[in-house]
Structures are given as structure tokens and as C-alpha cells.
PDB file of N, CA and C in Angstrom:
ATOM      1  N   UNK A   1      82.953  93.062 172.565  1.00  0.00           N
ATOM      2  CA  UNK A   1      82.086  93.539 171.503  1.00  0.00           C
ATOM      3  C   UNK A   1      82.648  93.178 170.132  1.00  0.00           C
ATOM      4  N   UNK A   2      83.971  93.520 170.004  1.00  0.00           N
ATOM      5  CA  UNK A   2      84.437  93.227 168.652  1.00  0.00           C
ATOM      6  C   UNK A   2      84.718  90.976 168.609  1.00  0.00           C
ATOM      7  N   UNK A   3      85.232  91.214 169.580  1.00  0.00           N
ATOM      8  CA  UNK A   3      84.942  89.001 169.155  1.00  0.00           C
ATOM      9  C   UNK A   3      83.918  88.970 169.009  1.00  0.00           C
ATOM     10  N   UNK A   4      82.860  89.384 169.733  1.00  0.00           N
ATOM     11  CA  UNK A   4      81.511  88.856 169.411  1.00  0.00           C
ATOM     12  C   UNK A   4      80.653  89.352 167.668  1.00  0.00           C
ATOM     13  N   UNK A   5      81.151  90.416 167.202  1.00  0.00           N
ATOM     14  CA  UNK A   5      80.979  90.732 165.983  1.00  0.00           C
ATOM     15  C   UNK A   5      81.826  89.972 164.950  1.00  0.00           C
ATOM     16  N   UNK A   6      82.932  89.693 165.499  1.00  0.00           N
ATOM     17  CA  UNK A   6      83.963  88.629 164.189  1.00  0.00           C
ATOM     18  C   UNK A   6      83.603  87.523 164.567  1.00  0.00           C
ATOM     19  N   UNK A   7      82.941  86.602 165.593  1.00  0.00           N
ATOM     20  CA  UNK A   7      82.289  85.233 165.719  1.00  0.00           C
ATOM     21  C   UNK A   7      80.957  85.657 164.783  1.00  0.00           C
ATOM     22  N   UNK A   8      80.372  86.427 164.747  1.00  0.00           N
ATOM     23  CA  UNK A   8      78.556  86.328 163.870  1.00  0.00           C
ATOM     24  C   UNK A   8      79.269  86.758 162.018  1.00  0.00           C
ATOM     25  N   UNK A   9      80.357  87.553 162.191  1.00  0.00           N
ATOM     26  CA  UNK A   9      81.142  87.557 160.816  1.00  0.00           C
ATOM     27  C   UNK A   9      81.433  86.817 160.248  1.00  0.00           C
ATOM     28  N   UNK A  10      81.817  85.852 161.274  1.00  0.00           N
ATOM     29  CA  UNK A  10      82.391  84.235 160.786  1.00  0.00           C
ATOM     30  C   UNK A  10      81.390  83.408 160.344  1.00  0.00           C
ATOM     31  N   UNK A  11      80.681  83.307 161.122  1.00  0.00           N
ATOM     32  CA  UNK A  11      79.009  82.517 161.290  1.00  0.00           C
ATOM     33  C   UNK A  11      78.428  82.692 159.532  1.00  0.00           C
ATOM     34  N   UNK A  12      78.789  83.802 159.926  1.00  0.00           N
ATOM     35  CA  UNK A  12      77.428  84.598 158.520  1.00  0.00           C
ATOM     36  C   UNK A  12      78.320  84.317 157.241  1.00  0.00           C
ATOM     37  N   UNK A  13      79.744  84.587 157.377  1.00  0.00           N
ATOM     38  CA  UNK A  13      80.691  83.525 155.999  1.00  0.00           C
ATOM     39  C   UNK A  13      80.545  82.270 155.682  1.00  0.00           C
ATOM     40  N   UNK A  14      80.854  81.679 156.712  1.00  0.00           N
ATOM     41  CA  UNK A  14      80.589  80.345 156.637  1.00  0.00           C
ATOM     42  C   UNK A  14      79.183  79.711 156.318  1.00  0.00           C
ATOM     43  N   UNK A  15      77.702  80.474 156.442  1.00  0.00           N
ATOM     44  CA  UNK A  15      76.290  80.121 156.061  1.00  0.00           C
ATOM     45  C   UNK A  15      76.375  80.438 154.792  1.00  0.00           C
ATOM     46  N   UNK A  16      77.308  81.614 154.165  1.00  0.00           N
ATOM     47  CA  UNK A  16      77.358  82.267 152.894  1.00  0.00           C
ATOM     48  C   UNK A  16      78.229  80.750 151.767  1.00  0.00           C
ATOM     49  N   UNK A  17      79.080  80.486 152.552  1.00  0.00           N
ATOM     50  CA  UNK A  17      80.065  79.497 151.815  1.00  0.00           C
ATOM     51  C   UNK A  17      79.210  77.952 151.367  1.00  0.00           C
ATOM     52  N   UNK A  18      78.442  78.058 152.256  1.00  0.00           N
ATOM     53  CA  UNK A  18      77.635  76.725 152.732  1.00  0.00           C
ATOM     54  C   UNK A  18      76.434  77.145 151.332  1.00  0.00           C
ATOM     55  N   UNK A  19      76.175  78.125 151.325  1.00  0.00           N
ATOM     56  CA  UNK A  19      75.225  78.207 150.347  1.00  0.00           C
ATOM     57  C   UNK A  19      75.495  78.257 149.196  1.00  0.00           C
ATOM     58  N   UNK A  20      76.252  78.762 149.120  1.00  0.00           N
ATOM     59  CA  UNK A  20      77.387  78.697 147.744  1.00  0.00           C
ATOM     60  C   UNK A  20      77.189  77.583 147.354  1.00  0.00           C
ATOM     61  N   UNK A  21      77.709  77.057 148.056  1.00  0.00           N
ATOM     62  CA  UNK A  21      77.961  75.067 147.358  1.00  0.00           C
ATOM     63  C   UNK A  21      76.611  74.477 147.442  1.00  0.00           C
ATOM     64  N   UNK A  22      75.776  74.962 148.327  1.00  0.00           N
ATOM     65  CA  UNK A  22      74.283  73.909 147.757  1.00  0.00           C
ATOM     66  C   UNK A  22      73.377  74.682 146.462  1.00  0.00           C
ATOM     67  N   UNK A  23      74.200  76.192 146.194  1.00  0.00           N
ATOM     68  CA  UNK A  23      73.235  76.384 144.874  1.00  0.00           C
ATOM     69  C   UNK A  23      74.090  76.158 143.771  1.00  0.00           C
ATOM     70  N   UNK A  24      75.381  75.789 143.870  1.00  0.00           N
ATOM     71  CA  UNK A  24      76.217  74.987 142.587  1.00  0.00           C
ATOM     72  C   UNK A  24      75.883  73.842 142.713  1.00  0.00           C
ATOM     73  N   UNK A  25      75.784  73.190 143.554  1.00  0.00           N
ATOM     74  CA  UNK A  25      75.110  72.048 143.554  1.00  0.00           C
ATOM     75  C   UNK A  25      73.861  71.903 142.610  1.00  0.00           C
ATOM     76  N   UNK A  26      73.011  72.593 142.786  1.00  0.00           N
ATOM     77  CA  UNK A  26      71.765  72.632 142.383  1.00  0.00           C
ATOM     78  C   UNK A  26      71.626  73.017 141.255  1.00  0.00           C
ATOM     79  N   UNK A  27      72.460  73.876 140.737  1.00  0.00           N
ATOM     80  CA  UNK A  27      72.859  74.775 139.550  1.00  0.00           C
ATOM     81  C   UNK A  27      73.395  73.183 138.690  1.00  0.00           C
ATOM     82  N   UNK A  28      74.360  72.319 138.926  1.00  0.00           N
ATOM     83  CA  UNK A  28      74.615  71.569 138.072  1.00  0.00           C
ATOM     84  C   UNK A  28      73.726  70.499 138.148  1.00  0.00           C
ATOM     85  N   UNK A  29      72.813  70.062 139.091  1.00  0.00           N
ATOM     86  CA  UNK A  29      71.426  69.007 138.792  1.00  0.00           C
ATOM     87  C   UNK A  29      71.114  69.881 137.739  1.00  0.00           C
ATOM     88  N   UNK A  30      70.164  70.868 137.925  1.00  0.00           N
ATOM     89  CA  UNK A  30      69.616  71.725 136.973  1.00  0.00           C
ATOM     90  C   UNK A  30      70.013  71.484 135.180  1.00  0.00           C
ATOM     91  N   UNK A  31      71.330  71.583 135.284  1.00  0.00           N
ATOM     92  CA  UNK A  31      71.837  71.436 134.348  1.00  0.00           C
ATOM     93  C   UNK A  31      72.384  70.312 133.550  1.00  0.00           C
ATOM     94  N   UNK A  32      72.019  69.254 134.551  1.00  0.00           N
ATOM     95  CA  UNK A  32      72.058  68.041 133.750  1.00  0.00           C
ATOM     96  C   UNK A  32      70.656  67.547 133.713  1.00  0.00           C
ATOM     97  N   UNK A  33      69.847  68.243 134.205  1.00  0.00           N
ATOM     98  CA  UNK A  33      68.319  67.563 133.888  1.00  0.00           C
ATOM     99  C   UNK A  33      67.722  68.591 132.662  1.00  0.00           C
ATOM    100  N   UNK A  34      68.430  69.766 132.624  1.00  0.00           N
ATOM    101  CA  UNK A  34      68.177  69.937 131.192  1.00  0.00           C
ATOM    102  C   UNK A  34      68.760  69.576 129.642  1.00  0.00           C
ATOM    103  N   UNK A  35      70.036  69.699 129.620  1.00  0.00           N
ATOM    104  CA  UNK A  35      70.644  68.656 129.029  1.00  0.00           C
ATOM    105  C   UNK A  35      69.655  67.594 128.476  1.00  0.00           C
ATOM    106  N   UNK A  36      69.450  66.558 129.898  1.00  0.00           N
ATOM    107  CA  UNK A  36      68.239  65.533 129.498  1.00  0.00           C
ATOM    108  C   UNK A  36      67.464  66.023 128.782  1.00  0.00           C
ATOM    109  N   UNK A  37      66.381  66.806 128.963  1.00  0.00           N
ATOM    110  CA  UNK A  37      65.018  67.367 128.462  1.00  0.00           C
ATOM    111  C   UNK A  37      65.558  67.989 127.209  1.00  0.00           C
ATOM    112  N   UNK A  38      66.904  68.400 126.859  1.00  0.00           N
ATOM    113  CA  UNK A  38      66.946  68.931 125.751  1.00  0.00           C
ATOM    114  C   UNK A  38      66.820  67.994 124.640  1.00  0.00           C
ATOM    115  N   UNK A  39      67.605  66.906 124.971  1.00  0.00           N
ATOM    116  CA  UNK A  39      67.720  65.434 124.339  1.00  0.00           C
ATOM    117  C   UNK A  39      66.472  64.956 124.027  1.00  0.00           C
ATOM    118  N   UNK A  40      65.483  64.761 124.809  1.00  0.00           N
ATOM    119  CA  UNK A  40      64.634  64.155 124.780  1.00  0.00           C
ATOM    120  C   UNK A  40      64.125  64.791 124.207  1.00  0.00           C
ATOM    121  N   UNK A  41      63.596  66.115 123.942  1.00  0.00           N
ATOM    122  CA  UNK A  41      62.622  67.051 122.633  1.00  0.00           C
ATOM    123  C   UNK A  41      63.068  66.880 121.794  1.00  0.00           C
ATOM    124  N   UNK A  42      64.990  66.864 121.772  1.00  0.00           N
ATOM    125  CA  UNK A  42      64.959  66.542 120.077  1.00  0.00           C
ATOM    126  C   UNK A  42      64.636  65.506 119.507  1.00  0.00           C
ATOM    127  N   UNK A  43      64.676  64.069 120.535  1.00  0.00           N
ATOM    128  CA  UNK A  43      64.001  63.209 120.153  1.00  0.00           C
ATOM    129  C   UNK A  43      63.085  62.858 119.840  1.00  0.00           C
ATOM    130  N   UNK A  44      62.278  63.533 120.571  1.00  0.00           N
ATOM    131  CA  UNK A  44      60.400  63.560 120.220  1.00  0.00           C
ATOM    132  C   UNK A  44      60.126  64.084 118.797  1.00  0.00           C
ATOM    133  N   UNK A  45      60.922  65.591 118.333  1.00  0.00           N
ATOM    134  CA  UNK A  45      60.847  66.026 117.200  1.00  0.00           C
ATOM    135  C   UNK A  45      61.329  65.376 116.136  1.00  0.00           C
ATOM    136  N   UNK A  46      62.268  64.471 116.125  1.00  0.00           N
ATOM    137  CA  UNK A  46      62.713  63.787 114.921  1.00  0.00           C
ATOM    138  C   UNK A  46      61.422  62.449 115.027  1.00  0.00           C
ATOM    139  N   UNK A  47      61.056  61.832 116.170  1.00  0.00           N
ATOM    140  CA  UNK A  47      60.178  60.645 115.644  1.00  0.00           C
ATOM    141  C   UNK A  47      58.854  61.519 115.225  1.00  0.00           C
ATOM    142  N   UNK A  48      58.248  63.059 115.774  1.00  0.00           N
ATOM    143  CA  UNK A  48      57.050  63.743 114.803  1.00  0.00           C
ATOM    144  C   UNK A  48      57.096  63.796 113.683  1.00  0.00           C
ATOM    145  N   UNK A  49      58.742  64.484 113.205  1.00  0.00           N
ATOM    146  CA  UNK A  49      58.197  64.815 111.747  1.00  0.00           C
ATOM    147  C   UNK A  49      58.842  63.145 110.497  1.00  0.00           C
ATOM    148  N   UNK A  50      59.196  62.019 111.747  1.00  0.00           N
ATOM    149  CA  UNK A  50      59.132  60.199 110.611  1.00  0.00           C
ATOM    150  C   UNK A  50      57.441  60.288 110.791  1.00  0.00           C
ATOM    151  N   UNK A  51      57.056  60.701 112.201  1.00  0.00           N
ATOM    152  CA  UNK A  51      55.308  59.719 111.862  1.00  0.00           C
ATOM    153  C   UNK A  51      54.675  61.011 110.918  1.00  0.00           C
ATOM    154  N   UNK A  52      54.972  61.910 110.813  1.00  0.00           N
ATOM    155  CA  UNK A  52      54.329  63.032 109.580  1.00  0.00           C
ATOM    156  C   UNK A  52      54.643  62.406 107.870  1.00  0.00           C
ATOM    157  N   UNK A  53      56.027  62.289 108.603  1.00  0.00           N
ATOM    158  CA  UNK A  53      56.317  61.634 106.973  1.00  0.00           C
ATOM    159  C   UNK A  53      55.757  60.664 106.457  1.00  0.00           C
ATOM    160  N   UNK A  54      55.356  59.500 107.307  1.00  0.00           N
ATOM    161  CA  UNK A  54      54.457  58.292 107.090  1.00  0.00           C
ATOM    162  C   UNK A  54      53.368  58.527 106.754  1.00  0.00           C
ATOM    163  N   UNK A  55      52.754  59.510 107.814  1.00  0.00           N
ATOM    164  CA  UNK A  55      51.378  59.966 107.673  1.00  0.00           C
ATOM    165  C   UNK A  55      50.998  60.589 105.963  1.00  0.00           C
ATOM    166  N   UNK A  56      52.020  61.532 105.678  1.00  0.00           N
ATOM    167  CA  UNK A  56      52.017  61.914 104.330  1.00  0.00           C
ATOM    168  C   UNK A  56      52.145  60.935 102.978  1.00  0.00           C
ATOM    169  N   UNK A  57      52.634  60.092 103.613  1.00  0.00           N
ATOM    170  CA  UNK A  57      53.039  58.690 102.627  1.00  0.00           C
ATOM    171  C   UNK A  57      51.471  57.513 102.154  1.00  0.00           C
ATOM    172  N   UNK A  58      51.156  57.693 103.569  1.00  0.00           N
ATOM    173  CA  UNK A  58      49.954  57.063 104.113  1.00  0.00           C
ATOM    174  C   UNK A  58      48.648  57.963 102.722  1.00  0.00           C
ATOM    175  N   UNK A  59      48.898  59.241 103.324  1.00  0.00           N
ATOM    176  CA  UNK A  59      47.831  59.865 102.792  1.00  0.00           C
ATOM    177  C   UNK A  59      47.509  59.878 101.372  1.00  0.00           C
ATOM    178  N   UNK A  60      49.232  59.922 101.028  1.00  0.00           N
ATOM    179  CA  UNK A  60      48.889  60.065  99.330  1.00  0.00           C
ATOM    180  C   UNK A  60      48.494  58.552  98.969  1.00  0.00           C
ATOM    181  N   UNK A  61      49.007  57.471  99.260  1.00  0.00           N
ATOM    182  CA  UNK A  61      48.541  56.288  98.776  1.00  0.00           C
ATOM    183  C   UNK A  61      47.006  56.249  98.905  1.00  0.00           C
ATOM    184  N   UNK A  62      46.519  56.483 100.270  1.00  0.00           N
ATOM    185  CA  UNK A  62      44.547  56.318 100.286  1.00  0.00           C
ATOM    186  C   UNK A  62      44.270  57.070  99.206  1.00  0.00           C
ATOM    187  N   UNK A  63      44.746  58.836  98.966  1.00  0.00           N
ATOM    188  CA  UNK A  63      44.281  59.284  97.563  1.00  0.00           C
ATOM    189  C   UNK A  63      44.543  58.735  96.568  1.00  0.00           C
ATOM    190  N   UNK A  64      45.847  58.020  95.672  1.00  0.00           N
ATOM    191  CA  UNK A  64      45.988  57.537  94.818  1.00  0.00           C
ATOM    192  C   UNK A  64      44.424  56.348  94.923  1.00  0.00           C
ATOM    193  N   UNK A  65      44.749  55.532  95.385  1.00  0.00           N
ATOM    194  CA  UNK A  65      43.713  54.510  95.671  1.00  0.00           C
ATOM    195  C   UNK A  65      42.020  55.054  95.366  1.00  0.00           C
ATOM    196  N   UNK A  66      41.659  56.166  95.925  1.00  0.00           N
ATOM    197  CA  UNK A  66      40.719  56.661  95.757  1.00  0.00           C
ATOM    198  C   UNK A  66      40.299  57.077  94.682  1.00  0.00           C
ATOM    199  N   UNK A  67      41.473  57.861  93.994  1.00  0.00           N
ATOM    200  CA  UNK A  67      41.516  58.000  92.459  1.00  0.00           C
ATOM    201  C   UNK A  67      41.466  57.392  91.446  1.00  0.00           C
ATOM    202  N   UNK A  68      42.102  55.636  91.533  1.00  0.00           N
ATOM    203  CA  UNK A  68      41.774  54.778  91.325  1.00  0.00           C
ATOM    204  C   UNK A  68      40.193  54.164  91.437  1.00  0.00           C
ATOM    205  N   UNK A  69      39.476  54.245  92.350  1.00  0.00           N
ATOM    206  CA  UNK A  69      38.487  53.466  92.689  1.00  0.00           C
ATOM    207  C   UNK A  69      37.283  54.140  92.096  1.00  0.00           C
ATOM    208  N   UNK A  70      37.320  55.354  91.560  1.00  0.00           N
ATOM    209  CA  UNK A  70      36.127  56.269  91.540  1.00  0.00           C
ATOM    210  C   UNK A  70      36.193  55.843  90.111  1.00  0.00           C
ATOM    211  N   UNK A  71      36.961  55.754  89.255  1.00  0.00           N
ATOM    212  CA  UNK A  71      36.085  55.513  87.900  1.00  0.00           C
ATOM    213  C   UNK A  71      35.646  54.199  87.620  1.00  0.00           C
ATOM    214  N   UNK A  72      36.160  52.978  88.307  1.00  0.00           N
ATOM    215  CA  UNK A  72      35.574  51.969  88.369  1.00  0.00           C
ATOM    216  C   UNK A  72      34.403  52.404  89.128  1.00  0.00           C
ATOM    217  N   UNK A  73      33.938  52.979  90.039  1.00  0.00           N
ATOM    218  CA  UNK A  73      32.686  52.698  90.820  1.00  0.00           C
ATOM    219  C   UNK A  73      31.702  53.659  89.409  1.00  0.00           C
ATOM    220  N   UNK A  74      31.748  54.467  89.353  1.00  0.00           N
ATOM    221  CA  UNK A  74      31.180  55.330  88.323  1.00  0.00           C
ATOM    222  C   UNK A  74      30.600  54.733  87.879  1.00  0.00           C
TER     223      UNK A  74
END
């Protein structure tokens, strides 16, 4: 009775140990695929607010231009 309880003791450590290491495992994918994704948003956010900045650059020139064009058309 008692070997047969320290063999399923053993069993059940060893499934415990085994799991251990496939959720550190998983725990450090995890953590290098966020890492990635962290990288990559900040990247996305620095090329939003160059094409905002352009866009703003963009915008004021069509207004200048526009401002320009209206008293000649007048």
C-alpha cells in the first residue's frame, strides 16, 4: 500500500516537474513575442505621428495656397 502510494507520489512529481518546464517554457516564448509586439507599436507610433506631421505640413501648405488663390480668383 505504501510503495504503491510513493510510486503515484512520484508519478504525480515528476508530471508536476514536467509542467513546470513546459509553462517556463511558454512563459519565455510569451515573453519574447511580446517584447516583439512591444517594439513593433512603438514603431508604428513613431512612423503615425512623421505621417501626422507631414500630413500637418501638407495641410498648411494647401491652405497657404488657397489663401493665395482666392484673391486672384475674386
Amino acid at each position: 500500500m505504501i510503495e504503491s502510494s510513493l510510486s503515484k507520489l512520484e508519478q504525480l512529481v515528476s508530471d508536476l516537474v514536467q509542467q513546470k518546464q513546459e509553462l517556463l517554457d511558454a512563459n519565455e516564448q510569451l515573453n519574447t513575442e511580446l517584447a516583439q509586439a512591444r517594439d513593433e507599436n512603438e514603431s508604428l507610433q513613431l512612423t503615425l505621428m512623421e505621417q501626422e506631421e507631414k500630413q500637418g505640413a501638407t495641410a498648411a501648405r494647401i491652405q497657404a495656397l488657397v489663401e493665395r488663390a482666392s484673391p486672384v480668383s475674386a
